[in-house]
Protein backbone atom coordinates (compact mmCIF):
# COMPACT_ATOMS: atom_id res chain seq x y z
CA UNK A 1 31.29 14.38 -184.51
CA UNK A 2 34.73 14.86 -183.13
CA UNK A 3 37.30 12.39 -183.98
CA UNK A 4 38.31 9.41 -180.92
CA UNK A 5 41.73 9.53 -180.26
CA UNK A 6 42.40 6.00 -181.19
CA UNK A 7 40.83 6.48 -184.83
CA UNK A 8 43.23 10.29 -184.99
CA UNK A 9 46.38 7.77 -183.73
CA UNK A 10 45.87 5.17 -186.52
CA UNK A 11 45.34 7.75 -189.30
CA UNK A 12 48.74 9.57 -188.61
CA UNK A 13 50.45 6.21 -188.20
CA UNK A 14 49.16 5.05 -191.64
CA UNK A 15 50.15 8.44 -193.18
CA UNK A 16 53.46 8.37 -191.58
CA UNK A 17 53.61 4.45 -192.96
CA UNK A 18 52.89 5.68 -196.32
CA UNK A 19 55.00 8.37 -196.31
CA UNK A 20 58.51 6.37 -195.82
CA UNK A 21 57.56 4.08 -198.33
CA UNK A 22 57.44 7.19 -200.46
CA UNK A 23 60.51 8.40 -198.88
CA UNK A 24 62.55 5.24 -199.27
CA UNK A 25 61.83 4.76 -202.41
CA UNK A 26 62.83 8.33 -203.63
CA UNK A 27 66.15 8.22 -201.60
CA UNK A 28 67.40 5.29 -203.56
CA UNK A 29 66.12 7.37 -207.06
CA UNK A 30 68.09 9.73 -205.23
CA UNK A 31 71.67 8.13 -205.10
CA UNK A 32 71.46 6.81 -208.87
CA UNK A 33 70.72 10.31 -210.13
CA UNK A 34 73.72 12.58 -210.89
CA UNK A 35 73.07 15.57 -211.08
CA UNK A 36 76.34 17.13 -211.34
CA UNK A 37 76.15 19.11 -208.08
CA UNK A 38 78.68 19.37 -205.34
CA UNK A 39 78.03 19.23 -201.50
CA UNK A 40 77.94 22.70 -200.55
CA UNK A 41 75.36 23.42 -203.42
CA UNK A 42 73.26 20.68 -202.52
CA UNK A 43 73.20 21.61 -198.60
CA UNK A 44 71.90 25.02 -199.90
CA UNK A 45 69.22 23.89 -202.10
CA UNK A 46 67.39 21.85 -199.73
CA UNK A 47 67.25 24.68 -197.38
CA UNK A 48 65.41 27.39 -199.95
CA UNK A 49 63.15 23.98 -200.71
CA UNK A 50 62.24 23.65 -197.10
CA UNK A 51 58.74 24.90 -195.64
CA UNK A 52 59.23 23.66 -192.56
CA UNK A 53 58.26 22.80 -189.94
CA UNK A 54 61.86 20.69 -190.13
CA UNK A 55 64.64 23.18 -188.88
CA UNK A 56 67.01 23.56 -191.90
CA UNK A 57 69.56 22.33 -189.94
CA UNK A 58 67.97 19.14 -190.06
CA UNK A 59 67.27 19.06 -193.42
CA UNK A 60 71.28 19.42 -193.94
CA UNK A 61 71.96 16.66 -191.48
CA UNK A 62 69.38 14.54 -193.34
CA UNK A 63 71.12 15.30 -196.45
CA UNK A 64 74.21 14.87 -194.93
CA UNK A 65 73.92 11.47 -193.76
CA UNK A 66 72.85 10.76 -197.15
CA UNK A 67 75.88 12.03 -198.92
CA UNK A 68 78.16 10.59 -196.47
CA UNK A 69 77.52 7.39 -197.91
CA UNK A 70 78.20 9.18 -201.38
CA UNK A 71 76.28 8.22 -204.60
CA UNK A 72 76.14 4.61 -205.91
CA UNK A 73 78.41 3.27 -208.22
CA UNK A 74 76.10 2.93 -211.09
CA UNK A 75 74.33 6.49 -210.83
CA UNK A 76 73.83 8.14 -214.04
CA UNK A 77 74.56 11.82 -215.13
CA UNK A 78 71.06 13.13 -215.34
CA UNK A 79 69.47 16.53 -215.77
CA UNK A 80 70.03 18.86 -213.15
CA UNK A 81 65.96 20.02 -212.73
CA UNK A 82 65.25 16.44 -212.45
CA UNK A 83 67.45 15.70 -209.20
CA UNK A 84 65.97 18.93 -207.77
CA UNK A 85 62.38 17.73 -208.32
CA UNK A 86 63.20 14.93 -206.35
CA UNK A 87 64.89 16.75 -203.49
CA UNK A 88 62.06 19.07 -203.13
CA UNK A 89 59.76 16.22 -203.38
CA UNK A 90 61.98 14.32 -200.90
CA UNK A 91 62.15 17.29 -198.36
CA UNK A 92 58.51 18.25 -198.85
CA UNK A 93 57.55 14.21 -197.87
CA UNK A 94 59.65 14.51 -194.64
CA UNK A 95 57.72 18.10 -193.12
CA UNK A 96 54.63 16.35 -194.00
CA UNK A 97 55.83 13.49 -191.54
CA UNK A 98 56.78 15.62 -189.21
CA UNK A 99 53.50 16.92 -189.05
CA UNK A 100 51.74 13.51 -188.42
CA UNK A 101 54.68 12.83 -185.68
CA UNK A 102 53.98 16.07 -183.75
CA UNK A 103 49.83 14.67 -184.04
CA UNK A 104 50.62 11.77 -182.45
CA UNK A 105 53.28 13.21 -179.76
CA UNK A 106 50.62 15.73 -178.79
CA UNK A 107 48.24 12.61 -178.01
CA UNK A 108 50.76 10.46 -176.27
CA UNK A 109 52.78 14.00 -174.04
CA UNK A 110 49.25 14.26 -173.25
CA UNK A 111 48.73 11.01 -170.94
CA UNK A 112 52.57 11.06 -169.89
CA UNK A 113 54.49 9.62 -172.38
CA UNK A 114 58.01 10.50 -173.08
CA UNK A 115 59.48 12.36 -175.88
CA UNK A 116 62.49 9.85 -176.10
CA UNK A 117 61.49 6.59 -177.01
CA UNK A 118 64.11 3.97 -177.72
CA UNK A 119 61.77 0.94 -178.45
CA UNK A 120 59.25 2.90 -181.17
CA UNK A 121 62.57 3.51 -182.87
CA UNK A 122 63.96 0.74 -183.27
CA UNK A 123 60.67 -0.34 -184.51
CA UNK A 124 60.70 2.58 -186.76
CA UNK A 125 64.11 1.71 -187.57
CA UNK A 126 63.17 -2.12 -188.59
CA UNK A 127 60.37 -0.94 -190.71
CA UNK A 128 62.67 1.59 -192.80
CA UNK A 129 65.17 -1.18 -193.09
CA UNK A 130 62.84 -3.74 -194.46
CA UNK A 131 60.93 -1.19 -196.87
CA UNK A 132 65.01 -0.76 -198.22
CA UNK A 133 65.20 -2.51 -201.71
CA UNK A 134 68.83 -0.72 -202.73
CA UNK A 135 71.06 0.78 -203.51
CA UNK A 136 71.42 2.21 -200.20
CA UNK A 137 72.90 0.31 -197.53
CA UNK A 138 70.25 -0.12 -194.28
CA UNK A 139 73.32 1.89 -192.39
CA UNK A 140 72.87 4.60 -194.51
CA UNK A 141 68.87 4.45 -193.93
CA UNK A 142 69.44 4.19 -189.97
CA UNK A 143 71.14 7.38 -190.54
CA UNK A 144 68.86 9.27 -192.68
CA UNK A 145 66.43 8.26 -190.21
CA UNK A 146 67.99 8.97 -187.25
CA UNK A 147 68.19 12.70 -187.54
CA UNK A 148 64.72 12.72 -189.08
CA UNK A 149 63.29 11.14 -185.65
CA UNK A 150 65.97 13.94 -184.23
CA UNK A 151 64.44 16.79 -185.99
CA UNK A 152 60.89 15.63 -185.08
CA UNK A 153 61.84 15.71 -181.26
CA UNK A 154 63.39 19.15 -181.20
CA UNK A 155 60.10 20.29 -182.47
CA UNK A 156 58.33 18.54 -179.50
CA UNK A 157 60.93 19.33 -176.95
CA UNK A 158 64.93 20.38 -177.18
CA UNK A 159 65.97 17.65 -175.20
CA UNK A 160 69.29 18.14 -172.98
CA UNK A 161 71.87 15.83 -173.55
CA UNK A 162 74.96 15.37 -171.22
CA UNK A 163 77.96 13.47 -172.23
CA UNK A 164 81.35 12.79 -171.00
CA UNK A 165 83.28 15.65 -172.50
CA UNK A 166 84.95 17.57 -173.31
CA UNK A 167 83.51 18.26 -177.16
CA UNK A 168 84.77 15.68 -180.14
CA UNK A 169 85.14 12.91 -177.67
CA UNK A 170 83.80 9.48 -178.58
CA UNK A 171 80.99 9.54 -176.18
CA UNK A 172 80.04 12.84 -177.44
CA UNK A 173 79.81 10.91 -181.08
CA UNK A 174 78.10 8.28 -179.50
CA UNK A 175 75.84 10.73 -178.23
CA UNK A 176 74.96 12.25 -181.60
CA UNK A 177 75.10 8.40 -183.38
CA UNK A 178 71.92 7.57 -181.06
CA UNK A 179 70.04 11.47 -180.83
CA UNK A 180 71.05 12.78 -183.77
CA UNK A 181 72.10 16.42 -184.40
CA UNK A 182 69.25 18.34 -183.85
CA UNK A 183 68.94 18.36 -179.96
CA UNK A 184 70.57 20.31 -177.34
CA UNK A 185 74.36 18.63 -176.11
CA UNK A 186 76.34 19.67 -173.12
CA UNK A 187 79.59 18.07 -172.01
CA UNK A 188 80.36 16.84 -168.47
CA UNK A 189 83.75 17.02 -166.93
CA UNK A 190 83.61 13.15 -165.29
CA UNK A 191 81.25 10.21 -165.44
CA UNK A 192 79.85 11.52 -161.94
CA UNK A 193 79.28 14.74 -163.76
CA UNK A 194 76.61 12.92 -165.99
CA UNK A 195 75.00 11.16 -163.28
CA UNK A 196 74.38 14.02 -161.51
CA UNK A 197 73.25 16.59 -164.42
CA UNK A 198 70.84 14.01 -165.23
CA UNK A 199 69.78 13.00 -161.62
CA UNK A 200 69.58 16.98 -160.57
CA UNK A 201 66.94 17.13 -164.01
CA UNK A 202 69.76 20.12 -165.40
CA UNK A 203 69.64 17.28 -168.61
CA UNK A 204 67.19 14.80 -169.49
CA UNK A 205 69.71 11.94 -170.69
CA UNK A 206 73.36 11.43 -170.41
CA UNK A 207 75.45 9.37 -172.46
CA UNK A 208 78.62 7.27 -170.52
CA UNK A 209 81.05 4.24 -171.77
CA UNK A 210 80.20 0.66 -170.31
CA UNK A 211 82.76 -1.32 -171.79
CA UNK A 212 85.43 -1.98 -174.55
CA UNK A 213 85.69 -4.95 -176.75
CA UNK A 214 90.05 -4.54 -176.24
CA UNK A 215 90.28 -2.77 -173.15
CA UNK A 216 86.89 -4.15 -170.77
CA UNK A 217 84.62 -2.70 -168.49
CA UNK A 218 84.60 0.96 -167.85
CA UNK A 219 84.73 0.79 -163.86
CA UNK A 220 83.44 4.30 -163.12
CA UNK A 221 80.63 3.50 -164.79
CA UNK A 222 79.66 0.61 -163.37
CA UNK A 223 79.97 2.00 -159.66
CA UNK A 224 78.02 4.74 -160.38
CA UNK A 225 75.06 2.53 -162.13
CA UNK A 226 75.32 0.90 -158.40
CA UNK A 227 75.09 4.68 -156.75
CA UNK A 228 72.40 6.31 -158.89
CA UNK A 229 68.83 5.86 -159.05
CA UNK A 230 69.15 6.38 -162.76
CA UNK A 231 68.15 3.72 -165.32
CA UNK A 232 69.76 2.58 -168.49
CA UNK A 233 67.23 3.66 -171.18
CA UNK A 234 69.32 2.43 -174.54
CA UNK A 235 72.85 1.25 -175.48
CA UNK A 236 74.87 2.25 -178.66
CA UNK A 237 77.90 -0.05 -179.93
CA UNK A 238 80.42 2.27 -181.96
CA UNK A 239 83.31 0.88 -183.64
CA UNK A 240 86.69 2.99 -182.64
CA UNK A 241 89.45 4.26 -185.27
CA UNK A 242 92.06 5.24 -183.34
CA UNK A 243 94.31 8.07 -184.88
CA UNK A 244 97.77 9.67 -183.67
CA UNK A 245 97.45 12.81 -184.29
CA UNK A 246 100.47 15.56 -184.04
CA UNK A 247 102.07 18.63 -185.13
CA UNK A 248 105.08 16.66 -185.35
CA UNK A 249 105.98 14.17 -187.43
CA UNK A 250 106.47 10.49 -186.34
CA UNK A 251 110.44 10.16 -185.54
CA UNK A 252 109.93 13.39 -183.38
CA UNK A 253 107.36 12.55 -181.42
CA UNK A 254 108.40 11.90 -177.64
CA UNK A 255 105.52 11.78 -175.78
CA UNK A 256 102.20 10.66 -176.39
CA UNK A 257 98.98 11.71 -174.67
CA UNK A 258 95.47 9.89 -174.00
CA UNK A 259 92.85 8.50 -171.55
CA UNK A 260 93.56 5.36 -170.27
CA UNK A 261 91.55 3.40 -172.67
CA UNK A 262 92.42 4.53 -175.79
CA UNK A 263 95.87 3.94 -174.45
CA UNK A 264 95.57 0.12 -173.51
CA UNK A 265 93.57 -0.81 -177.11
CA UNK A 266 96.87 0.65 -178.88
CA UNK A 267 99.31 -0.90 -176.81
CA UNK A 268 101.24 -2.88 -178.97
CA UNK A 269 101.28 -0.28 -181.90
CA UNK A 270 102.84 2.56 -179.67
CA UNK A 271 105.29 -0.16 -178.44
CA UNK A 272 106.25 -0.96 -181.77
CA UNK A 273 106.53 2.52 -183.59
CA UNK A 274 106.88 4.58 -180.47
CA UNK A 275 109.05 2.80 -178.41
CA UNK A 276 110.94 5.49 -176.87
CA UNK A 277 107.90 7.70 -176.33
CA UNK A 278 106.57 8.62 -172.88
CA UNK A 279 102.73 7.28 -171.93
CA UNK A 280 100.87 9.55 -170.55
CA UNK A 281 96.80 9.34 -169.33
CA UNK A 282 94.46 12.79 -169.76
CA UNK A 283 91.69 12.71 -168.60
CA UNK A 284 89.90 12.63 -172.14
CA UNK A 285 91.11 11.88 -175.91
CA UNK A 286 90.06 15.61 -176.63
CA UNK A 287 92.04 16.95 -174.01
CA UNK A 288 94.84 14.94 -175.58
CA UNK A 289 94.15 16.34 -178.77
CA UNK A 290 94.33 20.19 -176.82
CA UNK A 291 97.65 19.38 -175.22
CA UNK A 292 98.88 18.17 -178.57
CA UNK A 293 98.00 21.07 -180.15
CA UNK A 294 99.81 23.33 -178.09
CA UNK A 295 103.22 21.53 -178.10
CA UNK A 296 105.56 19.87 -180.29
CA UNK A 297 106.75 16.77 -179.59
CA UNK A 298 103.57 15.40 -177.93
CA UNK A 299 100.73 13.60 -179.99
CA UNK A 300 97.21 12.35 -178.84
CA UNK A 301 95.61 8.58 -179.52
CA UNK A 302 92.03 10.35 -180.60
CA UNK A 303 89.59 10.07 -183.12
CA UNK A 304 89.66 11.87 -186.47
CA UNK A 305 86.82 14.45 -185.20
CA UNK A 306 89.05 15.91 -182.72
CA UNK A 307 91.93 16.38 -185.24
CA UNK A 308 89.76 18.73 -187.45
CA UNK A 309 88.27 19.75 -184.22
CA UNK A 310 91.49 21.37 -182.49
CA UNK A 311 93.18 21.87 -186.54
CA UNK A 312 96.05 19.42 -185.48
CA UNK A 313 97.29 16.72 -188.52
CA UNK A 314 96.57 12.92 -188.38
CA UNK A 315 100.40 11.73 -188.60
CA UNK A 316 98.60 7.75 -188.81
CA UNK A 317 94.94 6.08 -189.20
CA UNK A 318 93.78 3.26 -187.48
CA UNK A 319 96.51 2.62 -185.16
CA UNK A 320 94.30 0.27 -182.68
CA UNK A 321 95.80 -2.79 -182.33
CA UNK A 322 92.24 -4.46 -183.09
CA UNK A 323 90.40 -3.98 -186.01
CA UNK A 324 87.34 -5.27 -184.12
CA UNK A 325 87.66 -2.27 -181.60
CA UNK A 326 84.40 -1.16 -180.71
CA UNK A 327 83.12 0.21 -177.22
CA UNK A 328 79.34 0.14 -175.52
CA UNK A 329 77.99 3.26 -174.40
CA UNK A 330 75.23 3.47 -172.21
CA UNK A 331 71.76 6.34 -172.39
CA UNK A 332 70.96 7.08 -169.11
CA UNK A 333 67.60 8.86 -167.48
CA UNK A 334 65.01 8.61 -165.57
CA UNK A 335 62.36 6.91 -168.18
CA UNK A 336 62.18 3.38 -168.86
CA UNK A 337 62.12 1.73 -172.49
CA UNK A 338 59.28 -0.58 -173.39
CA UNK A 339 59.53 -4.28 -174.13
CA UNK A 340 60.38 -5.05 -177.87
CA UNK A 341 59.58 -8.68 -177.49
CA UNK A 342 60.54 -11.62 -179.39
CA UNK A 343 63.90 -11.41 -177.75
CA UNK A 344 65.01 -8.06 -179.07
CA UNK A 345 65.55 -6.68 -175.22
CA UNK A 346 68.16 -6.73 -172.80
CA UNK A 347 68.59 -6.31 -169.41
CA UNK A 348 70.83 -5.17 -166.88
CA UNK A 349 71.23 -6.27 -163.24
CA UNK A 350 73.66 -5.97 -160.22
CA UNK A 351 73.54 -8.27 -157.27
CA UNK A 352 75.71 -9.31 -154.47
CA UNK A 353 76.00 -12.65 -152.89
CA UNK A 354 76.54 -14.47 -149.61
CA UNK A 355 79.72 -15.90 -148.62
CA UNK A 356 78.76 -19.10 -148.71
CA UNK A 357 79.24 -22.68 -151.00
CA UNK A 358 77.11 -22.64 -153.76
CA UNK A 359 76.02 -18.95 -154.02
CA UNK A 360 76.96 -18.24 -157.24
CA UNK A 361 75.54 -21.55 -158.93
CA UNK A 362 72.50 -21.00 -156.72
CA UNK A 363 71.98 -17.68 -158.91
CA UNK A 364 72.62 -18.89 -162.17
CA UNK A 365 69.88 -21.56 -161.97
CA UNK A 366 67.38 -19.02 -161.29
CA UNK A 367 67.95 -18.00 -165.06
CA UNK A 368 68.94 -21.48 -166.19
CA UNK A 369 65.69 -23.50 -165.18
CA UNK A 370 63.56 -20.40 -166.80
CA UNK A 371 65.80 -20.72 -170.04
CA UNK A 372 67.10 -17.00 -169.43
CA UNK A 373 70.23 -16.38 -171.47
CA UNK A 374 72.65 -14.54 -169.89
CA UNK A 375 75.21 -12.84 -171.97
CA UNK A 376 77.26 -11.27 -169.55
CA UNK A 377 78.51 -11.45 -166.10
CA UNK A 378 81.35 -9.32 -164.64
CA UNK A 379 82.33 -9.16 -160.74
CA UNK A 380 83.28 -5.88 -159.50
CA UNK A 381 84.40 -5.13 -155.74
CA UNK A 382 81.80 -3.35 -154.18
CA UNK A 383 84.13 -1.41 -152.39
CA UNK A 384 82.07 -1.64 -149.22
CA UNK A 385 84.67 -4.54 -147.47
CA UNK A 386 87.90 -6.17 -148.46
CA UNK A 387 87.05 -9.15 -151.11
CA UNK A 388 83.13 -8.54 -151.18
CA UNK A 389 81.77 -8.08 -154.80
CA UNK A 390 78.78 -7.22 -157.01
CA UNK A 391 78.22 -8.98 -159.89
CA UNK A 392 76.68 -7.40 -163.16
CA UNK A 393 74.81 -9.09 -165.49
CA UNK A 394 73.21 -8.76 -168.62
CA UNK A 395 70.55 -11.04 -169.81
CA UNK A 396 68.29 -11.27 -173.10
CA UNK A 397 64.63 -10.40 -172.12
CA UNK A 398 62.30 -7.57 -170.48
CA UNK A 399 62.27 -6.48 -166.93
CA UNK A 400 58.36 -6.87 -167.44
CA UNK A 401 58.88 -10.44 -168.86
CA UNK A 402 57.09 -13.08 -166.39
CA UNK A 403 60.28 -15.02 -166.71
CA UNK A 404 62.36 -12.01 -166.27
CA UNK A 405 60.03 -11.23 -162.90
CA UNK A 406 59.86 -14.48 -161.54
CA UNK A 407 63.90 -15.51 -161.34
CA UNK A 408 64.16 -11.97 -160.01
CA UNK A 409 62.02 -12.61 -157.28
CA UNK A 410 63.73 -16.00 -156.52
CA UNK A 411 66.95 -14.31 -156.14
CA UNK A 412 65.68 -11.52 -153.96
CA UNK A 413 65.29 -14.90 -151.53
CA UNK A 414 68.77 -15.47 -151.59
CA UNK A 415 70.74 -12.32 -152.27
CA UNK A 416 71.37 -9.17 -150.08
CA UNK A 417 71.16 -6.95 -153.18
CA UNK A 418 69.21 -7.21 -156.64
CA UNK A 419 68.95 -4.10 -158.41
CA UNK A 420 67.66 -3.66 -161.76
CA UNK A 421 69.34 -1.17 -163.64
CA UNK A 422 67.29 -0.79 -167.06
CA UNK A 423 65.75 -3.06 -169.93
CA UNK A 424 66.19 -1.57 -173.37
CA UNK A 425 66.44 -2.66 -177.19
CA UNK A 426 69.02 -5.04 -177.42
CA UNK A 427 70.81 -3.63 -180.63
CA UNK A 428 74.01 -4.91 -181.95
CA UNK A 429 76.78 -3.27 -183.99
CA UNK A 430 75.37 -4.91 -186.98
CA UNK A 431 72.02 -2.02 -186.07
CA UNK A 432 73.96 1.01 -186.33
């Protein structure tokens, strides 16, 4: 008697359950035990342990995201053959998780579901970080994770991922922060670029910046969320270091190159050191970085990826004038992300209003009286007539909530546009 699909779904899931406690357990063995090898030598090991079906390129990001972190403070020389029985035992673990994954994707690609999905991993996320007992941080976990969920989706499908280039940009690391390495990335020129590659179906996500904690809203953005029939699957916070980075040293630099962004959230530390220096806005921080490269006397506001990206030397670290800096990025597509629950989503909206008295407050009681939370509103002209606006909002809940459904229909009585632009995990800074 064949096995019901239900019954064939439960036993992978209990395997794969099993298997990370296994997993988590033997990465924090892992970063305690010292076994006197360096980076390079470790990258290669894994690789002549692997039997696949894991891609040894994700095996070394796996690893990777593990070293990053380094090993803990207290880790103990121990015997080399020891550490490399738990790396093979480690690496062997993950394939044989893969291989429950792939049983269930097969199931669910089967009656339409979709190979990205951000609410199963942030479940899967949760459930890593609470199996965690030290001395790994849950970051460090996240990231382990994160290219092990990557890995497992390139063997399903090689997703196309578009991003708001050029390469070494932030979005493009916020793009691999929330896909991981192992899928297939592709930089767009402009924000309408992304839209479009996604909307056309020549990528299956694209990755674009919302806002800035310094700097605000990312206006391009917005309109275009307005424009497209697109939907915001996910969100990723990232915390910026600015760098200035420069052939030249500081007292010869005399002009200074970057998007308009990065500019504004280091204002008052080019004003201070660079006073003299010329301001001038590129269309990207990479591009800054490019133009840097290429002549003296000009240096980029850019991130330490596209310093070793174009060879060109950091001349100072961490030159935003906010520690605090970090910027939203939106995940863009066609699919839509299922509830969390328990007040773990979010939800976007834009709307317009009448001119008339009471509009606004009219709108805000449709959340109010449903105790809604709304934790953002912005106004934005719609550029349609002179002083006529759209106002986004973001609130905490699921499109599919009844609370959620009924103030949106209440406002569809009163407002000449209500568009729902995506519900997705609501994941803070503290969850990367």
């Amino acid at each position: 008697m064949s096995e019901d699909i239900s019954t064939k779904l439960q036993r992978n899931r209990d395997a794969i359950d099993a298997i990370d406690h296994q997993v988590v357990d033997l990465l924090n063995k892992r970063v305690v035990s010292d076994g006197g090898a360096d980076e390079a030598t470790v990258l290669a090991k894994v690789v002549k342990f692997n039997q696949g079906p894991l891609s040894d390129a994700t095996l070394q990001a796996i690893y990777w995201a593990l070293m990053i972190a380094g090993l803990d403070p207290e880790a103990q020389a121990i015997e080399p053959s020891i550490v490399d029985e738990l790396d093979l035992e480690i690496v062997n673990l993950l394939n044989q998780r893969v291989r429950h994954a792939g049983e269930i994707g097969k199931i669910k690609h089967a009656n339409g579901a979709d190979y990205y999905d951000p609410t199963r991993e942030a479940q899967v996320m949760a459930k890593v970080c609470s199996l965690n007992p030290g001395p790994i941080k849950n970051p460090t976990i996240r990231s382990v994770y994160r290219e092990v969920i990557s890995g497992s989706i390139a063997l399903e499908k090689k997703l196309v991922i578009t991003y708001l280039g050029p390469e070494a940009t932030y979005t493009h690391q916020a793009a691999i922060s929330n896909f991981g390495v192992s899928l297939d990335y592709r930089a767009s020129k402009t924000i309408h670029d992304v839209f479009s590659e996604v909307e056309s179906g020549a990528a299956d996500y694209g990755v674009v910046p919302i806002e800035n904690s310094t700097e605000g809203a990312v206006f391009h953005s917005m309109d275009m969320l307005v424009e497209s029939n697109l939907h915001i699957c996910s969100q990723v916070y990232m915390p910026i270091e600015h760098c200035l980075i420069s052939q030249s040293p500081l007292e010869k630099i005399e002009k200074v190159c970057s998007k308009d962004q990065a500019l504004g959230q280091c204002r008052e530390w080019l004003r201070a050191n660079l006073p003299d220096a010329e301001i001038v806005d590129v269309v990207s921080t990479a591009e800054a970085v490019r133009i840097a490269e290429e002549t003296e006397g000009v240096a980029a506001v850019a991130s330490a990826l596209s310093a070793q990206r174009y060879c060109v030397k950091i001349q100072e670290r961490g030159i935003q004038d906010r520690d605090d800096n970090v910027t939203r990025f939106l995940i863009i597509g066609k699919t839509h992300a299922k509830p969390l629950g328990d007040g773990r989503d979010k939800t976007s909206l834009v709307i317009s209003l009448h001119d008339e008295v009471g509009a606004l407050e009219k709108t805000l009681q449709a959340f109010a009286k449903r105790g809604i939370n709304l934790s953002k509103i912005e106004s934005r002209p719609s550029r349609k007539k002179a002083w006529d606006y759209y106002f986004f909002i973001d609130l905490v809940g699921h499109y599919e909530d009844e609370a959620v459904q009924a103030a949106l229909q209440e406002l569809k009585g009163h407002c000449p546009l209500v568009k729902w632009l995506g519900s997705y995990p609501n994941l803070g800074i503290l969850d990367l």
